[in-house]
Every structure is written in structure tokens, then in C-alpha cells.
C-alpha atoms as a PDB file:
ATOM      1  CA  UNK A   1     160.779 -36.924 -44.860  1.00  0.00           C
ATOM      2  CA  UNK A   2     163.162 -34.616 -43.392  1.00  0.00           C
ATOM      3  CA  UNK A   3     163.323 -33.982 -39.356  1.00  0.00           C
ATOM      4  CA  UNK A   4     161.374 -30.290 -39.682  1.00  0.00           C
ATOM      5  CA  UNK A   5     158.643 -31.659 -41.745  1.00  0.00           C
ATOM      6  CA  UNK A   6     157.790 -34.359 -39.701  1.00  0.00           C
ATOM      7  CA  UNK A   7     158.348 -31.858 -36.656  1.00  0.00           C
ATOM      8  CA  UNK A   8     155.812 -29.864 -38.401  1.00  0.00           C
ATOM      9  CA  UNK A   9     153.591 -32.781 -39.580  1.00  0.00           C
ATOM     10  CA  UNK A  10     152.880 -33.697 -35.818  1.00  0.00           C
ATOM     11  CA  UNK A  11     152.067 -30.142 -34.847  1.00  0.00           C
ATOM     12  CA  UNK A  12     149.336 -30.009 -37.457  1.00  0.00           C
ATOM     13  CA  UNK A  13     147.949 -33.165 -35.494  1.00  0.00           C
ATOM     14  CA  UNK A  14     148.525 -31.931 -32.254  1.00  0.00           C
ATOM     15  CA  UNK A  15     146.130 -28.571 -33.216  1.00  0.00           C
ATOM     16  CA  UNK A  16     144.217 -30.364 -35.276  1.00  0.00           C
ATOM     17  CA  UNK A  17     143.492 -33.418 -31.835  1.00  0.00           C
ATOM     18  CA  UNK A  18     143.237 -29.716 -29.897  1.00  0.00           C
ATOM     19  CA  UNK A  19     140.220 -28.344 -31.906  1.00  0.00           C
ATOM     20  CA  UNK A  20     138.152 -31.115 -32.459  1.00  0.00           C
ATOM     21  CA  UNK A  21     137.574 -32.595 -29.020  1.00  0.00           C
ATOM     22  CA  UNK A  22     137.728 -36.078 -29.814  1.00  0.00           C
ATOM     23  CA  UNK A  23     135.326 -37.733 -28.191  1.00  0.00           C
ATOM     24  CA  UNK A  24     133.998 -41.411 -27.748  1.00  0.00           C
ATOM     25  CA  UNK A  25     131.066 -43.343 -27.463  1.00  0.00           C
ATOM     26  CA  UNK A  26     128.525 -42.769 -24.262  1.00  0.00           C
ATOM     27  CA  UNK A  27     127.810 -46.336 -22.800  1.00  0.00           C
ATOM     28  CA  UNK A  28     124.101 -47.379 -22.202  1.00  0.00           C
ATOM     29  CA  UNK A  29     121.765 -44.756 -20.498  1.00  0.00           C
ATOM     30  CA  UNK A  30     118.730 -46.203 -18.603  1.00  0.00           C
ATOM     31  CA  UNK A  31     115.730 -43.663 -19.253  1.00  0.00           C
ATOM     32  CA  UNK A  32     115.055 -43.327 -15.728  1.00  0.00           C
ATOM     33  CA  UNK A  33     114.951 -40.187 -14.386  1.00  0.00           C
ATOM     34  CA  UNK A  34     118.353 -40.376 -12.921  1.00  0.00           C
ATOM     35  CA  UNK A  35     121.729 -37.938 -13.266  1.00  0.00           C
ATOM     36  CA  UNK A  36     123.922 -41.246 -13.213  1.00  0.00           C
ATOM     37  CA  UNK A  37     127.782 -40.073 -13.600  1.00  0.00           C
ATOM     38  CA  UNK A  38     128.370 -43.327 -15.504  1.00  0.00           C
ATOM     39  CA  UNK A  39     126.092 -42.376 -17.748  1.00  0.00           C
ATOM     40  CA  UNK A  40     126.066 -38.393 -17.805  1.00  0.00           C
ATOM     41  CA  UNK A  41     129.004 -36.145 -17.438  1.00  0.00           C
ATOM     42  CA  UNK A  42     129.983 -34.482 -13.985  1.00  0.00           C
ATOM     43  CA  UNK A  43     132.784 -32.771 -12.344  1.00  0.00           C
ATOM     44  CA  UNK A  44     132.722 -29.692 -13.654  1.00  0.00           C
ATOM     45  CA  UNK A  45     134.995 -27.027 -12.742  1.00  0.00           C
ATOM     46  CA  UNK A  46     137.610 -29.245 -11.606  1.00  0.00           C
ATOM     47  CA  UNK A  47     140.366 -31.187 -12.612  1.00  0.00           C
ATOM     48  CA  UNK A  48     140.281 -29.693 -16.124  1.00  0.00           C
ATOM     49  CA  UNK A  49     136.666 -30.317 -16.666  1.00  0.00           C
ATOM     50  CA  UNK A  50     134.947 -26.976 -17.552  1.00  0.00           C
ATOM     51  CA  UNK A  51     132.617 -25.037 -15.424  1.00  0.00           C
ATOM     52  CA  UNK A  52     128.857 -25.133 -16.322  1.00  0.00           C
ATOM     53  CA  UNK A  53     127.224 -22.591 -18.468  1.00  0.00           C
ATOM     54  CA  UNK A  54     126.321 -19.477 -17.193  1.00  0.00           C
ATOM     55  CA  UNK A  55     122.969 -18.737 -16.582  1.00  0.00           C
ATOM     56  CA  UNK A  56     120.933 -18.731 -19.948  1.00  0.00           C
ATOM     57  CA  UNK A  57     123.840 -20.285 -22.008  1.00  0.00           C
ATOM     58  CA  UNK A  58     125.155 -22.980 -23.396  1.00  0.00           C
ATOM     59  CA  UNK A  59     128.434 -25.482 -23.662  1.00  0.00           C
ATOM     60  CA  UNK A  60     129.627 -28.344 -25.400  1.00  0.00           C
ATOM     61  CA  UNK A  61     131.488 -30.885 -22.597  1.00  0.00           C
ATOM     62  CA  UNK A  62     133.243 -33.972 -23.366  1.00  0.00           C
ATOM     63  CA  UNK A  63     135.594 -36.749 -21.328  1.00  0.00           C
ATOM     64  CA  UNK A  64     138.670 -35.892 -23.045  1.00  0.00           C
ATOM     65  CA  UNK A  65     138.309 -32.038 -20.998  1.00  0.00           C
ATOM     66  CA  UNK A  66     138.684 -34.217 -17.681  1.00  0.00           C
ATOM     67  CA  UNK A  67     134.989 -34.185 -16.943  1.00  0.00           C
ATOM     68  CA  UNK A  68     134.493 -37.296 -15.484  1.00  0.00           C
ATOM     69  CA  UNK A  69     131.517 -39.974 -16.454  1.00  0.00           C
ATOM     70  CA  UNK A  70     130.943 -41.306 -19.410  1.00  0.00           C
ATOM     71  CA  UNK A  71     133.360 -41.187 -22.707  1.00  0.00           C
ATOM     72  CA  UNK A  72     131.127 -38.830 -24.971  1.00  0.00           C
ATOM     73  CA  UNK A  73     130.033 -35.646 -25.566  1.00  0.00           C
ATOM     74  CA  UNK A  74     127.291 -33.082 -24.217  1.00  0.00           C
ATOM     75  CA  UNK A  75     125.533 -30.225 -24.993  1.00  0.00           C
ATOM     76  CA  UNK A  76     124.473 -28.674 -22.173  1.00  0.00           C
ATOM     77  CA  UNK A  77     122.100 -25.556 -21.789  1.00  0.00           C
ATOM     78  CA  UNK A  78     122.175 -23.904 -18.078  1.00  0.00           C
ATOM     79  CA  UNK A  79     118.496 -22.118 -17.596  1.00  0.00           C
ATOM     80  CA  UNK A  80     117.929 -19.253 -15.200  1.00  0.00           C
ATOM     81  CA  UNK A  81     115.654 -20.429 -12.597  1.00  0.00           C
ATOM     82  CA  UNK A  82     112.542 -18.597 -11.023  1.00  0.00           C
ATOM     83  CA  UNK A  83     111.816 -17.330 -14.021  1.00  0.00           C
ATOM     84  CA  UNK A  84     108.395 -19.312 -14.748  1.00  0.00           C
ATOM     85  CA  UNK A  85     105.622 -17.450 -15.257  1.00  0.00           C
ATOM     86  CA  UNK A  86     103.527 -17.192 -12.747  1.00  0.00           C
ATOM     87  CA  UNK A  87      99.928 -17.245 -14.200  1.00  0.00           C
ATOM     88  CA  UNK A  88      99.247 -21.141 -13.506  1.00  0.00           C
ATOM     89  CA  UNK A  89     100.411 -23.638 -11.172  1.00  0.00           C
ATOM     90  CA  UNK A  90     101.052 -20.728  -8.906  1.00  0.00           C
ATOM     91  CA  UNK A  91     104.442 -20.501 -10.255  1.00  0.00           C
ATOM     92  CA  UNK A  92     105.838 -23.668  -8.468  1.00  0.00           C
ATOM     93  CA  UNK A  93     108.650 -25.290  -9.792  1.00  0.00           C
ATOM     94  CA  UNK A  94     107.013 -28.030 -11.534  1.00  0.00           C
ATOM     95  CA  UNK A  95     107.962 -25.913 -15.126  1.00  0.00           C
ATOM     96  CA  UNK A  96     110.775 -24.081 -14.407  1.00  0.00           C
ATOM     97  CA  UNK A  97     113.271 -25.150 -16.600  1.00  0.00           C
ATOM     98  CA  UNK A  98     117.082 -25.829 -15.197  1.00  0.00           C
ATOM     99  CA  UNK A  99     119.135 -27.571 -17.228  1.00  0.00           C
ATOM    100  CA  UNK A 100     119.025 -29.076 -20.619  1.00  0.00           C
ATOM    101  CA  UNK A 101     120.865 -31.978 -22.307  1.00  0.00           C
ATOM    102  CA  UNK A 102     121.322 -33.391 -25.551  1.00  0.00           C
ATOM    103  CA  UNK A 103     123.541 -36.400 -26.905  1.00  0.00           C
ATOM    104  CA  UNK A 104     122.868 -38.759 -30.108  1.00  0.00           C
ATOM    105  CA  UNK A 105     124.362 -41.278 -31.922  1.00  0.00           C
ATOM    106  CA  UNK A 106     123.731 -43.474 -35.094  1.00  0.00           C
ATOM    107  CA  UNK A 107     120.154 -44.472 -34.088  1.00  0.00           C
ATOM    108  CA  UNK A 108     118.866 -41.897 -30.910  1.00  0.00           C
ATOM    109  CA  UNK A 109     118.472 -38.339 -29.648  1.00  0.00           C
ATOM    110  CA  UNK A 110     118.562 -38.852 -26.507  1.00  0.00           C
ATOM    111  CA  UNK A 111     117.626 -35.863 -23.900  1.00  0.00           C
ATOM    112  CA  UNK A 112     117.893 -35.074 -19.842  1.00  0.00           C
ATOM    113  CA  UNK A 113     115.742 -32.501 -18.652  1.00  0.00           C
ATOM    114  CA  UNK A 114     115.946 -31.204 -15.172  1.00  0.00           C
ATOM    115  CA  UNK A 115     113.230 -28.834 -13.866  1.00  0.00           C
ATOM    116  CA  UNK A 116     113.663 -27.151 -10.298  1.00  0.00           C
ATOM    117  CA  UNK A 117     111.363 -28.276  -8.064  1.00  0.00           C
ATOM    118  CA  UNK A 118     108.568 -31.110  -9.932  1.00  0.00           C
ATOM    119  CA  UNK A 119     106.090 -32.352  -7.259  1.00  0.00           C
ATOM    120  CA  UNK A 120     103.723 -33.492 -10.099  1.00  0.00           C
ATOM    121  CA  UNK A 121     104.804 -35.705 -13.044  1.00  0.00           C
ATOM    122  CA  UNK A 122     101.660 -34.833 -14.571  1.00  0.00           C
ATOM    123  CA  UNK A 123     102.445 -31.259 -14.833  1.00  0.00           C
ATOM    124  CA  UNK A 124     104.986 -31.139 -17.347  1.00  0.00           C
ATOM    125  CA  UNK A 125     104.192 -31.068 -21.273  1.00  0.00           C
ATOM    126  CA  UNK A 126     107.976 -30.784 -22.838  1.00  0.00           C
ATOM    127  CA  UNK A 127     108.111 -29.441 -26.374  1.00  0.00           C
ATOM    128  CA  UNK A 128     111.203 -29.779 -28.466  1.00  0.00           C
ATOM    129  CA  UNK A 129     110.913 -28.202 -31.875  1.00  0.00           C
ATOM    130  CA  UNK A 130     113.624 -29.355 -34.827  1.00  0.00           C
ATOM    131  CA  UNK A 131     113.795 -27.933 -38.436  1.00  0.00           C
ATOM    132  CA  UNK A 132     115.565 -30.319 -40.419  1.00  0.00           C
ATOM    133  CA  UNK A 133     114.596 -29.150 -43.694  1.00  0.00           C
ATOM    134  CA  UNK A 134     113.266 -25.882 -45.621  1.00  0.00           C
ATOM    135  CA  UNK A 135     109.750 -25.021 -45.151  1.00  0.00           C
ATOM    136  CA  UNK A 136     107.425 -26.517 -42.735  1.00  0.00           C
ATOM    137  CA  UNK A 137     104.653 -25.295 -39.581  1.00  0.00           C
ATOM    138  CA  UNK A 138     105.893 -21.886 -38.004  1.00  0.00           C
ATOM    139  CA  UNK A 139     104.160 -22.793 -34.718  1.00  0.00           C
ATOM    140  CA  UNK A 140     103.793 -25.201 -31.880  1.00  0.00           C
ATOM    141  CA  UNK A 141     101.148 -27.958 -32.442  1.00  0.00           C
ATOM    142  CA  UNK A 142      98.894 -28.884 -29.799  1.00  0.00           C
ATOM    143  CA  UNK A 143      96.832 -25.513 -29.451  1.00  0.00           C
ATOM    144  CA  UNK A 144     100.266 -24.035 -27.696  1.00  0.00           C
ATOM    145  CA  UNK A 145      99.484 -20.370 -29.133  1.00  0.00           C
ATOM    146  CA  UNK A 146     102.913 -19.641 -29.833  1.00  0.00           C
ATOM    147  CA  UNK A 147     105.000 -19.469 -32.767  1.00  0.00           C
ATOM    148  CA  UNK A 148     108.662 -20.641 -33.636  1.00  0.00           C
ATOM    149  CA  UNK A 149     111.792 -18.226 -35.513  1.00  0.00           C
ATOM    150  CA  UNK A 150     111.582 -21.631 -38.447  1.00  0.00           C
ATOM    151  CA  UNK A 151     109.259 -23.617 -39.781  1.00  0.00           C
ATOM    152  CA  UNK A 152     109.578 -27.530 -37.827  1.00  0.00           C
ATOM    153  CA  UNK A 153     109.555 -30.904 -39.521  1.00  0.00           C
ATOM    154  CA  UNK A 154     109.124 -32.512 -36.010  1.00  0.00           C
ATOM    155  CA  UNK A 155     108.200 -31.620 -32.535  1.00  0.00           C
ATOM    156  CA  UNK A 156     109.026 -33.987 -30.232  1.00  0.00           C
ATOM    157  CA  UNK A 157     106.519 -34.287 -27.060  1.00  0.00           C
ATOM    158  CA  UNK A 158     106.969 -35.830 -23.750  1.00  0.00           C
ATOM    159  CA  UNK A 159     104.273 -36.061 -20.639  1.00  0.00           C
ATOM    160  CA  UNK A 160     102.956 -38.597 -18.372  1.00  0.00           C
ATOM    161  CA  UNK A 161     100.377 -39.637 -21.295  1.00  0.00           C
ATOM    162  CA  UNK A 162     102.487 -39.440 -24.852  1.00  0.00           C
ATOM    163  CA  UNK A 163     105.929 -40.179 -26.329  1.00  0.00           C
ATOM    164  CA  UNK A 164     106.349 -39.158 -30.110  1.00  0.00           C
ATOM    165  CA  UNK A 165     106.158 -36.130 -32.377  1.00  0.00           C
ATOM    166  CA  UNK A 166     104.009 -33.912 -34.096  1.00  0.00           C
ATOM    167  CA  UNK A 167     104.513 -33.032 -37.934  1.00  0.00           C
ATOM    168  CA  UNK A 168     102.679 -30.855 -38.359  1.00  0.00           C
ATOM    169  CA  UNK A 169      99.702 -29.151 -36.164  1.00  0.00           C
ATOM    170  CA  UNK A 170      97.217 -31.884 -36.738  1.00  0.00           C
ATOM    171  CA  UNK A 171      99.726 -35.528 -37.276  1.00  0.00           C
ATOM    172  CA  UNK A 172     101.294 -37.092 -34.422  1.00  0.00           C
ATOM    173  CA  UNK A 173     102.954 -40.478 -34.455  1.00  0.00           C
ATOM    174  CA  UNK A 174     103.867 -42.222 -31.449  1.00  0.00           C
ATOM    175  CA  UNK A 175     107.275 -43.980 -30.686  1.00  0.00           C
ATOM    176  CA  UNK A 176     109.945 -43.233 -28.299  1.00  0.00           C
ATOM    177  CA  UNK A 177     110.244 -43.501 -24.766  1.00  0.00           C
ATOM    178  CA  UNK A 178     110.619 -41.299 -21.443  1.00  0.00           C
ATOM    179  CA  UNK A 179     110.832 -41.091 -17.809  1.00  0.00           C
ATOM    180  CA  UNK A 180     110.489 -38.545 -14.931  1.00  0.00           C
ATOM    181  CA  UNK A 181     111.059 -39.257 -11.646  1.00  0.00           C
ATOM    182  CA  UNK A 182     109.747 -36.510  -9.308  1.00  0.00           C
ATOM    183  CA  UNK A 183     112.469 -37.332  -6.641  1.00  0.00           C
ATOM    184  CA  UNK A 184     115.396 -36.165  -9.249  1.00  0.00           C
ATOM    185  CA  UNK A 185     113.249 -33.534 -10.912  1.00  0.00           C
ATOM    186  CA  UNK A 186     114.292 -35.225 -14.021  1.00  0.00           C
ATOM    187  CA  UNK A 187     113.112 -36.375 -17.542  1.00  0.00           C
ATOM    188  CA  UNK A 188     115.037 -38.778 -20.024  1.00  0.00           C
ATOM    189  CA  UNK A 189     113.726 -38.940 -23.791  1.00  0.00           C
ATOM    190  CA  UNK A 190     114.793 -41.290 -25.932  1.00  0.00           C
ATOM    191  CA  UNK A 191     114.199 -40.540 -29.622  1.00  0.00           C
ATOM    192  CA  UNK A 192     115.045 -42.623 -32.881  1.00  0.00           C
ATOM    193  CA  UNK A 193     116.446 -39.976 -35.646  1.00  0.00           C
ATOM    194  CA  UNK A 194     115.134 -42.203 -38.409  1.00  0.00           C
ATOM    195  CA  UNK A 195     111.680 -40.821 -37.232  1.00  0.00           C
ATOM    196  CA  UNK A 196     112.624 -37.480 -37.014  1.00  0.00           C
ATOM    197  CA  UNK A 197     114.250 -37.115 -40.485  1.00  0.00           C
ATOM    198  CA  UNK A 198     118.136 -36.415 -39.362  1.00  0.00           C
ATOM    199  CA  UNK A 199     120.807 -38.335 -40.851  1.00  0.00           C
ATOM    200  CA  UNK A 200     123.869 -39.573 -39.377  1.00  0.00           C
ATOM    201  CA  UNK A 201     126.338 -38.017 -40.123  1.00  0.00           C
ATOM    202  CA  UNK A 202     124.637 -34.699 -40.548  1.00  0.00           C
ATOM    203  CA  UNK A 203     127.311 -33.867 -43.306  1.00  0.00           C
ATOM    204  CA  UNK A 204     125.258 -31.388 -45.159  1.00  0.00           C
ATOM    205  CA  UNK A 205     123.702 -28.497 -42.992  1.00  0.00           C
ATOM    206  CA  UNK A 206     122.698 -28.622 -39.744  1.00  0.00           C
ATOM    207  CA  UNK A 207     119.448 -28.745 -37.357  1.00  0.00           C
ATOM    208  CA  UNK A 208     117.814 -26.145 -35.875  1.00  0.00           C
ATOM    209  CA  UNK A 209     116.138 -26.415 -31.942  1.00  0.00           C
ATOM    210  CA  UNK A 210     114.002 -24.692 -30.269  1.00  0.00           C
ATOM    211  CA  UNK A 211     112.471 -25.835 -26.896  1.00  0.00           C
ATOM    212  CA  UNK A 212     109.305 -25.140 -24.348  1.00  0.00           C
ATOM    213  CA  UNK A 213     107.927 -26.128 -21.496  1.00  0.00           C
ATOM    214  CA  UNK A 214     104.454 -25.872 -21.459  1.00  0.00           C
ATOM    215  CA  UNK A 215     101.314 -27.338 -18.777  1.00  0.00           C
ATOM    216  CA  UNK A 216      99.789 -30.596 -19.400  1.00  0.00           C
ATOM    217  CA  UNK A 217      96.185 -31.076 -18.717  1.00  0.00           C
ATOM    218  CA  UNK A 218      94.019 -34.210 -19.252  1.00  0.00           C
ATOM    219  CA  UNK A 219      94.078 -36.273 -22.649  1.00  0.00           C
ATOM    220  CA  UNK A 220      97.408 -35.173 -22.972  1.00  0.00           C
ATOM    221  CA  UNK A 221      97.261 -31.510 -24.397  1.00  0.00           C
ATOM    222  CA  UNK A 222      98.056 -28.184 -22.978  1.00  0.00           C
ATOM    223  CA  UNK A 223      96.686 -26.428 -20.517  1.00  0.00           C
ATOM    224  CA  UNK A 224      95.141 -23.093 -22.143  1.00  0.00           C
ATOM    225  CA  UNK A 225      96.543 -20.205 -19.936  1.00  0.00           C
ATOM    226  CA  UNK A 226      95.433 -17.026 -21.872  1.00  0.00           C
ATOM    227  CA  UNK A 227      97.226 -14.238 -23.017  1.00  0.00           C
ATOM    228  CA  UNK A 228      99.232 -14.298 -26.051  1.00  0.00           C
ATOM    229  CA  UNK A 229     101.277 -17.902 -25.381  1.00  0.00           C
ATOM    230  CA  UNK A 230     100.488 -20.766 -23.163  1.00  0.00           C
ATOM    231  CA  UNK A 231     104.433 -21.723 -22.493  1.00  0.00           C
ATOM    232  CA  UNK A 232     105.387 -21.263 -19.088  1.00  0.00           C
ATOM    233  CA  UNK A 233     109.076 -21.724 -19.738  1.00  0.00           C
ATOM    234  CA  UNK A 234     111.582 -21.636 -22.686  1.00  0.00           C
ATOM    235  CA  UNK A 235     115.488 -21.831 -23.693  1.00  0.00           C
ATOM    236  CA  UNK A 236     116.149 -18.468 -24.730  1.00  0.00           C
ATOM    237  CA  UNK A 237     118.664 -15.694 -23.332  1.00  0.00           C
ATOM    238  CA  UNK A 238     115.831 -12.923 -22.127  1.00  0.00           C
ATOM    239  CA  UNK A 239     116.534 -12.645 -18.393  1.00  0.00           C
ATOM    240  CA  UNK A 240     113.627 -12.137 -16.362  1.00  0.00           C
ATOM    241  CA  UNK A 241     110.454 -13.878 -16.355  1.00  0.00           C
ATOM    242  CA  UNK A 242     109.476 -15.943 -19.021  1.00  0.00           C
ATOM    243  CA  UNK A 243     106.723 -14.078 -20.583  1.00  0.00           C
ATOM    244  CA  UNK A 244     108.796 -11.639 -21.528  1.00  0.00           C
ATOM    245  CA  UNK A 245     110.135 -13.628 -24.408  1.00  0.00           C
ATOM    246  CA  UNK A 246     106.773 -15.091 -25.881  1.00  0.00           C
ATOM    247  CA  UNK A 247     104.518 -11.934 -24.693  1.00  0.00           C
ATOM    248  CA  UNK A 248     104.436 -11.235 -28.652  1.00  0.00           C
ATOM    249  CA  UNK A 249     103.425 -15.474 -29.037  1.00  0.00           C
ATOM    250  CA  UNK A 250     106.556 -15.743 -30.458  1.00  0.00           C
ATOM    251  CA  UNK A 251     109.841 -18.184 -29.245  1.00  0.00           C
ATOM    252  CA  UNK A 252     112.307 -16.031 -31.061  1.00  0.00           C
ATOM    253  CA  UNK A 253     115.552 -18.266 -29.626  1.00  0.00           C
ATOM    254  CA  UNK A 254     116.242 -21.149 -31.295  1.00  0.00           C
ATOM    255  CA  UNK A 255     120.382 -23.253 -31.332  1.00  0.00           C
ATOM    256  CA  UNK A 256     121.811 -25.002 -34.189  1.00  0.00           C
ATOM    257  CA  UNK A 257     123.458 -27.961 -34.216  1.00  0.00           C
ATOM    258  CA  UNK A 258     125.172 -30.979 -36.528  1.00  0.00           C
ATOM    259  CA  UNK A 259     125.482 -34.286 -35.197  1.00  0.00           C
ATOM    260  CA  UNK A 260     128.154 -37.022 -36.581  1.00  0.00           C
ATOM    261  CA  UNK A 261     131.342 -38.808 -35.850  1.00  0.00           C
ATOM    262  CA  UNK A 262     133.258 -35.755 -37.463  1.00  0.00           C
ATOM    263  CA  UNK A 263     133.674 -32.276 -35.501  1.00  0.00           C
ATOM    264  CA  UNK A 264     130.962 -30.086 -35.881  1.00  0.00           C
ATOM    265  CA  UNK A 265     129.912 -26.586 -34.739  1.00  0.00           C
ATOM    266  CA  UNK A 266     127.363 -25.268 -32.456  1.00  0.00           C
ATOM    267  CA  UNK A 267     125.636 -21.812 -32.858  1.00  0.00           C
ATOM    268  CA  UNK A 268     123.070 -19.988 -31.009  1.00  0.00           C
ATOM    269  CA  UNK A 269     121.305 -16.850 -32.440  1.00  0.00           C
ATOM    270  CA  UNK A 270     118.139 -14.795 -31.645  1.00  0.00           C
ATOM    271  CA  UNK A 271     115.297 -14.133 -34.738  1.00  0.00           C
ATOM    272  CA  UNK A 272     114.906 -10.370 -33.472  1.00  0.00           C
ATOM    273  CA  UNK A 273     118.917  -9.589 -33.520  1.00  0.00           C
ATOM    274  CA  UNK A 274     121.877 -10.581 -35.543  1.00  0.00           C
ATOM    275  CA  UNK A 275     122.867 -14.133 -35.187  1.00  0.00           C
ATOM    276  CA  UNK A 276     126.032 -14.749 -32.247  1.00  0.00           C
ATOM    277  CA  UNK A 277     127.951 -17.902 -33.162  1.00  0.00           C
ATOM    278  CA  UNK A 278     129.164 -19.935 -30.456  1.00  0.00           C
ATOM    279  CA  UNK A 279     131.668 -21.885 -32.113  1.00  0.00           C
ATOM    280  CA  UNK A 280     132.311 -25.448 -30.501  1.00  0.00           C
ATOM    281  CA  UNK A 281     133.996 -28.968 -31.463  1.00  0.00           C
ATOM    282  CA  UNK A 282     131.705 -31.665 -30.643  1.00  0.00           C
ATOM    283  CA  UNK A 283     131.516 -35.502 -31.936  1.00  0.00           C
ATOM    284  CA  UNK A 284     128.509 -36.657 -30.446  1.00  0.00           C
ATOM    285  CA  UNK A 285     129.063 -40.315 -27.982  1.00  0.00           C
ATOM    286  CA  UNK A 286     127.109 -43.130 -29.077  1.00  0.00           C
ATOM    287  CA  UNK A 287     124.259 -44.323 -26.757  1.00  0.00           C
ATOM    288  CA  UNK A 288     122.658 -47.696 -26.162  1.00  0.00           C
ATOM    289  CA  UNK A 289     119.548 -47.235 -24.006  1.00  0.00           C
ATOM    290  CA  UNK A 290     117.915 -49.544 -21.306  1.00  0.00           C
ATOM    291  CA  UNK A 291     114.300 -48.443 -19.540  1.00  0.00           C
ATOM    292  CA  UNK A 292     112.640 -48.612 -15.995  1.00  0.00           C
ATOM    293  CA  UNK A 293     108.960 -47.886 -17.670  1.00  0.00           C
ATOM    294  CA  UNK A 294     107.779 -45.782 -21.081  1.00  0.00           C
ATOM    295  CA  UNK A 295     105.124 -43.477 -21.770  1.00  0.00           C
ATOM    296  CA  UNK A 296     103.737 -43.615 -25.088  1.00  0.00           C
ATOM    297  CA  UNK A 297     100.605 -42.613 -26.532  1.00  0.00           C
END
């Protein structure tokens, strides 16, 4: 090979190395309620590493940007805060949603949650919708009262009294494990994909997400809080309080993402406008998982 074609041979690399973000395999997370930077990514906005989202937005973050942490990759949504609705629990912080994290490898979704202010474990009742296929229940199970822009295969619930997911309205099967630790303000959920019905890779299509925060009340369901929709706090991009997104009973924000050793993109859009991609390069760390203590139902 002559000297310009391998010159131009190792550019194609180089860009190609630039846009996929190679990333490598997250070391073993201990569900316990707990931010650790050997096990979740920090330093942003320094030393290369990327600032946070903006309020109401997302990011994909990974070691090779200088974050430092873990090798692996992140997808991390930043939620406005004080924007609860007030109508139960007096508006405390207990369900106001912060900041959202997802990783997954071969076996696990694995999830941090972090809520502003929780004083009660017991108060949270985390909902985590995912189409994987066509078809399938256009609402939240549990008596929630509020519908979804796609029809789920799975819901994935966490609270003080169940581990699992719903799929459909009336079927929930119980597996998986998660943590909150009031001192952190913190959740960790551990989920196996076999259960949910994603592959690994995810090399045709992709998986659609949609997530709420709603009040758990005894025998593990949620808390009925009138009005049109009982969630007290969702990931969507309406600024303000959060019943102005699911006044109508309606989540209308959902993200889509593909998980899988190759790069893969990440787009967000909104049912009631045209779709906004956000395009990202993301290979998703690999993550072994030790436990303090499960819930499960």
C-alpha cells in the first residue's frame, strides 16, 4: 500500500475511534444506594469530562471523555427539581425526581435514581416503562391512571415492598433487586434483560423508555391522588410543575435507546410534536452486581 493510502487508511480510524466513543466494561456495582465513583461516573465539567445535562435533558458520558470512575458508559437524564406536584406528600422531596441513570450489559439493566430530598423509603413507587416490541398495554399498570405515547412489553417497578415487572395491567412477575438509602436519596435497580425481552446486542431496532415516579401506599400499589393521573413526577421536557405534562393522563415523553457492544444512537422525541433526535455514540460497560439487601415481592 502506498504512503497516502495508508495516511488515509488511519484517518478513517482515527474518525471512525472519534465517533463511536469506545467504551469498556463497568466493574461490579453494589445495589446500595450509593453514588460510588468506582462504580458510577463523576467529574464532570473538568478535565475533558463533559458537563451534566441541562435541566430536563439528557447525555451519553463515557471514561474515554476523561470523566473519571468507572471504564463504561452512561446515560444520564438531568431532571428539573421542585417541580413535583404538590397535591400529596405536601410536595416534599421524597418524589421529586433529579437525576436518572441507565447502564446494561450482556445479562442486566441496571439503574441509579436520585430523588431530591427522600426522608421516607416507603414513599417512592418508581415506574419504568419499555416497549420492546409492536403492540402491547398503552398505560401504566397498577391503577396509575395515566397513559404512555407506546404500547409496553414490561414495566419495571421498584418500592420498599416489590422488585419485578408488570406485563401487562393485571401480570407481574417478581425478580430483580433494589436499594434506597434515604441518606443518599438514592435507588439502584438491578434488572436481568432476559426477563424483560431485550437482546444483546440490540442489532435490530431499538427500545423505547418512558419513566414515572409515582406514591406508594400499603400492599405495594399506588397511592390514588385524583385528578386525571396519579404520577407525581416524570422524565419529560415540560418545564414547570409536573402536572402539566400528565394533566391530559397522558406521559407524552418517552427516549429511545439500543444497547450492545457496537455504537448505537440515542433519541429523544415528544408524542404531541415532531420527534428531535439527539444523536449519541454509546457502547454500553458491562456490569457485575453485588447487594447490601433486596426487595422483592
Amino acid at each position: 500500500m502506498s504512503p497516502k493510502l495508508w495516511k488515509l487508511a488511519l484517518f478513517i480510524v482515527g474518525a471512525l475511534l472519534l465517533v463511536t466513543n469506545v467504551a469498556f466494561a463497568h466493574p461490579i456495582v453494589n445495589v446500595n444506594g450509593q453514588k460510588d465513583t468506582n462504580e458510577w461516573l463523576d467529574g464532570f465539567g473538568s478535565g475533558g469530562c463533559p458537563a451534566l445535562p441541562i435541566t430536563n435533558a439528557s447525555g451519553i458520558y463515557n471514561s474515554n471523555q476523561g470523566c473519571t470512575g468507572p471504564t463504561g458508559s452512561e446515560f444520564i437524564w438531568t431532571d428539573a427539581t421542585g417541580d413535583q406536584r404538590t397535591d400529596h406528600w405536601g410536595g416534599t422531596g421524597n418524589m421529586d425526581l433529579k437525576e436518572f441513570r441507565l447502564t446494561a450489559d450482556d445479562t442486566y439493566l441496571n439503574f441509579l435514581i436520585e430523588f431530591s430530598d427522600i426522608t421516607n423509603c416507603n414513599a417512592q413507587y418508581i415506574a419504568i416503562a419499555i416497549d420492546t416490541a409492536s403492540g402491547g398495554t398503552t398505560y401504566f399498570p397498577d391503577d396509575a391512571d395515566t397513559n404512555l405515547p407506546f404500547g409496553y412489553e414490561r414495566v419495571i417497578e421498584a418500592n420498599t415492598g416489590a422488585t419485578g415487572y408488570w406485563t401487562d395491567n393485571s401480570t407481574f412477575t417478581s425478580v430483580g433487586e433494589s436499594h434506597c438509602n434515604d441518606s443518599t436519596n438514592l435507588w439502584e435497580i438491578r434488572m436481568p434483560l432476559s426477563g424483560l425481552g431485550m437482546s444483546w446486542p440490540a442489532s435490530s431496532g431499538t427500545y423505547n423508555f418512558a419513566v414515572a415516579i409515582f406514591c406508594h401506599q400499603w400492599q405495594d400499589q399506588i397511592c390514588d391522588v385524583g385528578g386525571s393521573s396519579d404520577a407525581m413526577d416524570v422524565i419529560t421536557t415540560y418545564s414547570g410543575n409536573t402536572w402539566n405534562e400528565v394533566s391530559d393522563g397522558t406521559l407524552d415523553y418517552s427516549f429511545t435507546m439500543s444497547f450492545g457492544p457496537n455504537p448505537v444512537t440515542l433519541a429523544s422525541a415528544r408524542a404531541r410534536t415532531a420527534a428531535w433526535p439527539l444523536a449519541a455514540a454509546l457502547i454500553v460497560g458491562s456490569v457485575a452486581l453485588g447487594m447490601a439487601w433486596r426487595r422483592r415481592r
